[in-house]
Protein backbone atom coordinates (compact mmCIF):
# COMPACT_ATOMS: atom_id res chain seq x y z
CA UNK A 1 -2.67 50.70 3.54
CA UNK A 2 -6.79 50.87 2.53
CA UNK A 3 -5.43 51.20 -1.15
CA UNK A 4 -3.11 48.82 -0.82
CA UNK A 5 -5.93 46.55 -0.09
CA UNK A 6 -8.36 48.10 -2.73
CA UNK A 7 -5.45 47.10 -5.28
CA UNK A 8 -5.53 43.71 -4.20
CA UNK A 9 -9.30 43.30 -3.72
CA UNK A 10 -9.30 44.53 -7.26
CA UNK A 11 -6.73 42.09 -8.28
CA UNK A 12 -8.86 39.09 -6.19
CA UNK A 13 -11.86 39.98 -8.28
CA UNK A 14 -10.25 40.03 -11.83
CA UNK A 15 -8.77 36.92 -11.10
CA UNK A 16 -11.48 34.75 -9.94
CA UNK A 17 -13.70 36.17 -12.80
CA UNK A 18 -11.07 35.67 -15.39
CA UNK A 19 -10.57 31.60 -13.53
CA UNK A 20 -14.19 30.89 -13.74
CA UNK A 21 -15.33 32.24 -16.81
CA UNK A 22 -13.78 29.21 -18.88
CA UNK A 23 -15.17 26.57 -16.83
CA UNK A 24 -18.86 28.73 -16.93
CA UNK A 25 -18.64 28.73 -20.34
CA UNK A 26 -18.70 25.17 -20.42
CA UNK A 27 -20.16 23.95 -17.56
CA UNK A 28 -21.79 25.99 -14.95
CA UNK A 29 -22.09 23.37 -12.60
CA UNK A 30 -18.30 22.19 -12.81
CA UNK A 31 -17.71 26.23 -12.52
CA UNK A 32 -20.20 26.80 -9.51
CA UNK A 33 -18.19 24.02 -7.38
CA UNK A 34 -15.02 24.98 -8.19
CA UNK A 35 -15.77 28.82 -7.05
CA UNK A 36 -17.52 26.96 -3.70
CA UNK A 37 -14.29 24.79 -3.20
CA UNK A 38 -12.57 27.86 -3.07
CA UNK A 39 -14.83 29.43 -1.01
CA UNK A 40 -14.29 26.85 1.54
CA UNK A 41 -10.76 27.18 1.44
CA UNK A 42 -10.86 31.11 2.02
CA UNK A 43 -13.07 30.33 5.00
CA UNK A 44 -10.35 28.67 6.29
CA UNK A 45 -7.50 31.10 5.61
CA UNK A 46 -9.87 33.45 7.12
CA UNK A 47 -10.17 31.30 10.90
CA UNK A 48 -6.32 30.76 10.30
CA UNK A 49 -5.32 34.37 9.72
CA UNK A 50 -7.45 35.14 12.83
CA UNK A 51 -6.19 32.18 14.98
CA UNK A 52 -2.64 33.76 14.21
CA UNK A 53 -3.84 37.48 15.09
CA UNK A 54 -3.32 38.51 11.54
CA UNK A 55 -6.28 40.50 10.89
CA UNK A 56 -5.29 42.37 7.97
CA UNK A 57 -5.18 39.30 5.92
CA UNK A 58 -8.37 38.58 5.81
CA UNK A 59 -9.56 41.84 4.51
CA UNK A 60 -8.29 40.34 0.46
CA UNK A 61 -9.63 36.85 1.26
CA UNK A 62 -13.38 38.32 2.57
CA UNK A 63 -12.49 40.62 -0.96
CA UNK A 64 -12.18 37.30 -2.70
CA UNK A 65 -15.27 35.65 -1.25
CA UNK A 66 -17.44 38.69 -2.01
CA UNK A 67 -16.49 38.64 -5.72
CA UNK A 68 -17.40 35.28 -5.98
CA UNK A 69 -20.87 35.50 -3.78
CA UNK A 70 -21.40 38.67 -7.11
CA UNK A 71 -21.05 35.60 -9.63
CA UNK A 72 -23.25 33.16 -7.77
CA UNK A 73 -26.42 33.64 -9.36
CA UNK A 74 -25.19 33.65 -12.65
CA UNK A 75 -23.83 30.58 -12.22
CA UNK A 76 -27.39 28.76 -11.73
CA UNK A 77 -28.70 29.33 -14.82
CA UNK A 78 -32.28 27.37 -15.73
CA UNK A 79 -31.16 23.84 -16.90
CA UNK A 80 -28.56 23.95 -14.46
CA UNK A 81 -29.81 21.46 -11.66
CA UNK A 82 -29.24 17.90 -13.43
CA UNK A 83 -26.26 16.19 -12.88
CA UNK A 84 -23.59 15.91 -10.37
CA UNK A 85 -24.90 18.78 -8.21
CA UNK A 86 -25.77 19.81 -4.41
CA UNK A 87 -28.05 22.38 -5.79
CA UNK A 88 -31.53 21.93 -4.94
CA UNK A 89 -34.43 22.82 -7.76
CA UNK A 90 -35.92 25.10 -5.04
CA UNK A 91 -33.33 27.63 -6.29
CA UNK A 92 -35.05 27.96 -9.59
CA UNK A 93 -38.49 28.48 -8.22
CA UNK A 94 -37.21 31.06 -5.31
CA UNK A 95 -34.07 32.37 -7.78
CA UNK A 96 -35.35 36.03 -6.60
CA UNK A 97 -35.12 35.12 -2.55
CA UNK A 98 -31.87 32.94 -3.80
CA UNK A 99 -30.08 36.16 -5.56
CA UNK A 100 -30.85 37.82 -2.21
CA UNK A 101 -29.01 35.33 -0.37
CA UNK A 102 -25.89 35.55 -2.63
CA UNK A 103 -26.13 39.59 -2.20
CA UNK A 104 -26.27 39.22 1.57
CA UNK A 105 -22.78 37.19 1.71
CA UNK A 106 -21.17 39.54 -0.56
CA UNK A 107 -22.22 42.43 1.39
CA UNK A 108 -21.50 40.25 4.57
CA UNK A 109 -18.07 40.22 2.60
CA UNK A 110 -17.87 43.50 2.62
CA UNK A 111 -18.23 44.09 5.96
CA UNK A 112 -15.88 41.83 6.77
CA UNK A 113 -13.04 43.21 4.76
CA UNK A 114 -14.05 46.81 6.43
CA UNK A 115 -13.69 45.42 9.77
CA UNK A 116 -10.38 43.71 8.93
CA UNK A 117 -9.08 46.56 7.34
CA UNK A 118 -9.14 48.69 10.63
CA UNK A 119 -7.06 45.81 12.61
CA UNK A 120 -9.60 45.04 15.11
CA UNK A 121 -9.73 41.88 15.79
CA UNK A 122 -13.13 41.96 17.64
CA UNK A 123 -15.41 43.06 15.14
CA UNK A 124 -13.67 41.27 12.38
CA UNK A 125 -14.60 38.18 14.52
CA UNK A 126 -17.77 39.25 14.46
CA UNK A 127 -18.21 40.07 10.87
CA UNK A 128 -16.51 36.67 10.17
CA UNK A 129 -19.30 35.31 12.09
CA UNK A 130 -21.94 37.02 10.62
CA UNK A 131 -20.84 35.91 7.30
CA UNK A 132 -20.32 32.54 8.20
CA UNK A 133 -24.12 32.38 9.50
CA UNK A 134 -25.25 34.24 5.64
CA UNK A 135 -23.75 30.65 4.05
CA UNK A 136 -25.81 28.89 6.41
CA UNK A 137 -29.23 30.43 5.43
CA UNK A 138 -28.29 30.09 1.98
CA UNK A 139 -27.67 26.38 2.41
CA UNK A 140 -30.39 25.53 4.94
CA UNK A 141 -32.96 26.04 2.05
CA UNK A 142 -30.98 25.49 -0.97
CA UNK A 143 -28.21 22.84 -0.91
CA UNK A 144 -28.63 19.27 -0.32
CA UNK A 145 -26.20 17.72 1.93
C-alpha cells in the first residue's frame, strides 16, 4: 500500500513539474497562479476525501501539494511582481523568510500524506489543519487580498 502511494506521489510530482514548466518558461506569474489554482482545488479534494472518511486519498493530493510548495520559490523570480499579481514586493525583500514559508507547507505536506497513509483519520485531520494554518502565515505577510 505505502509504495503504492510512493508510485503515485512520484507520478503527482513529475506531472505537475512537467505542467508548469511551459507556462514558467514563459510567464512565471501566469505559472505561479495556475500551480495556486490547483492548490486550492486539492485543498478541497482533501476536506472532501475526509468529509467522506476516505483518508487514504488524501495521502497523493497532500503528495501533490508538497511538490508544488518545492517549486514555489522558483516561481518568484526578481522582476516577477508587476502585473496581474497577488504577490506582494515584500517577498523579494524577505525571499529568505519567504522560501522558509514554502518549505514549511511542503513539509506540512509531508506530514500530512504520513498521517493519511496510516488511515487515521484523527491525525490526518490534524495534519490537514496544520497545513492549512502554514498557507495562512505565508499569505498573512505576503499576498494581497
Amino acid at each position: 500500500m505505502l509504495s503504492r502511494i510512493a508510485l503515485g506521489a512520484a507520478a503527482l510530482l513529475l506531472t505537475s513539474s512537467v505542467a508548469l514548466a511551459p507556462a514558467f518558461a514563459q510567464d512565471p506569474i501566469k505559472a505561479r497562479q495556475a500551480g495556486f489554482d490547483d492548490y486550492k482545488k486539492a485543498m478541497g479534494e482533501i476536506k472532501d476525501a475526509l468529509g467522506k472518511d476516505q483518508v487514504a486519498a488524501v495521502a497523493p493530493v497532500a503528495a501533490r501539494i508538497g511538490a508544488f510548495a518545492a517549486q514555489i520559490p522558483g516561481l518568484f523570480p526578481p522582476g516577477s511582481d508587476k502585473g496581474k499579481t497577488g504577490a506582494k514586493e515584500v517577498i523579494w525583500a524577505n525571499f529568505p523568510d519567504f522560501t522558509a514559508k514554502a518549505k514549511g507547507l511542503e513539509d506540512a505536506a509531508k506530514v500530512l500524506a504520513a498521517a493519511a497513509a496510516t488511515g487515521d483519520k484523527a491525525a490526518t485531520g490534524k495534519a490537514f489543519a496544520a497545513m492549512a494554518d502554514s498557507c495562512k502565515a505565508c499569505h498573512q505577510r505576503y499576498r494581497s487580498e
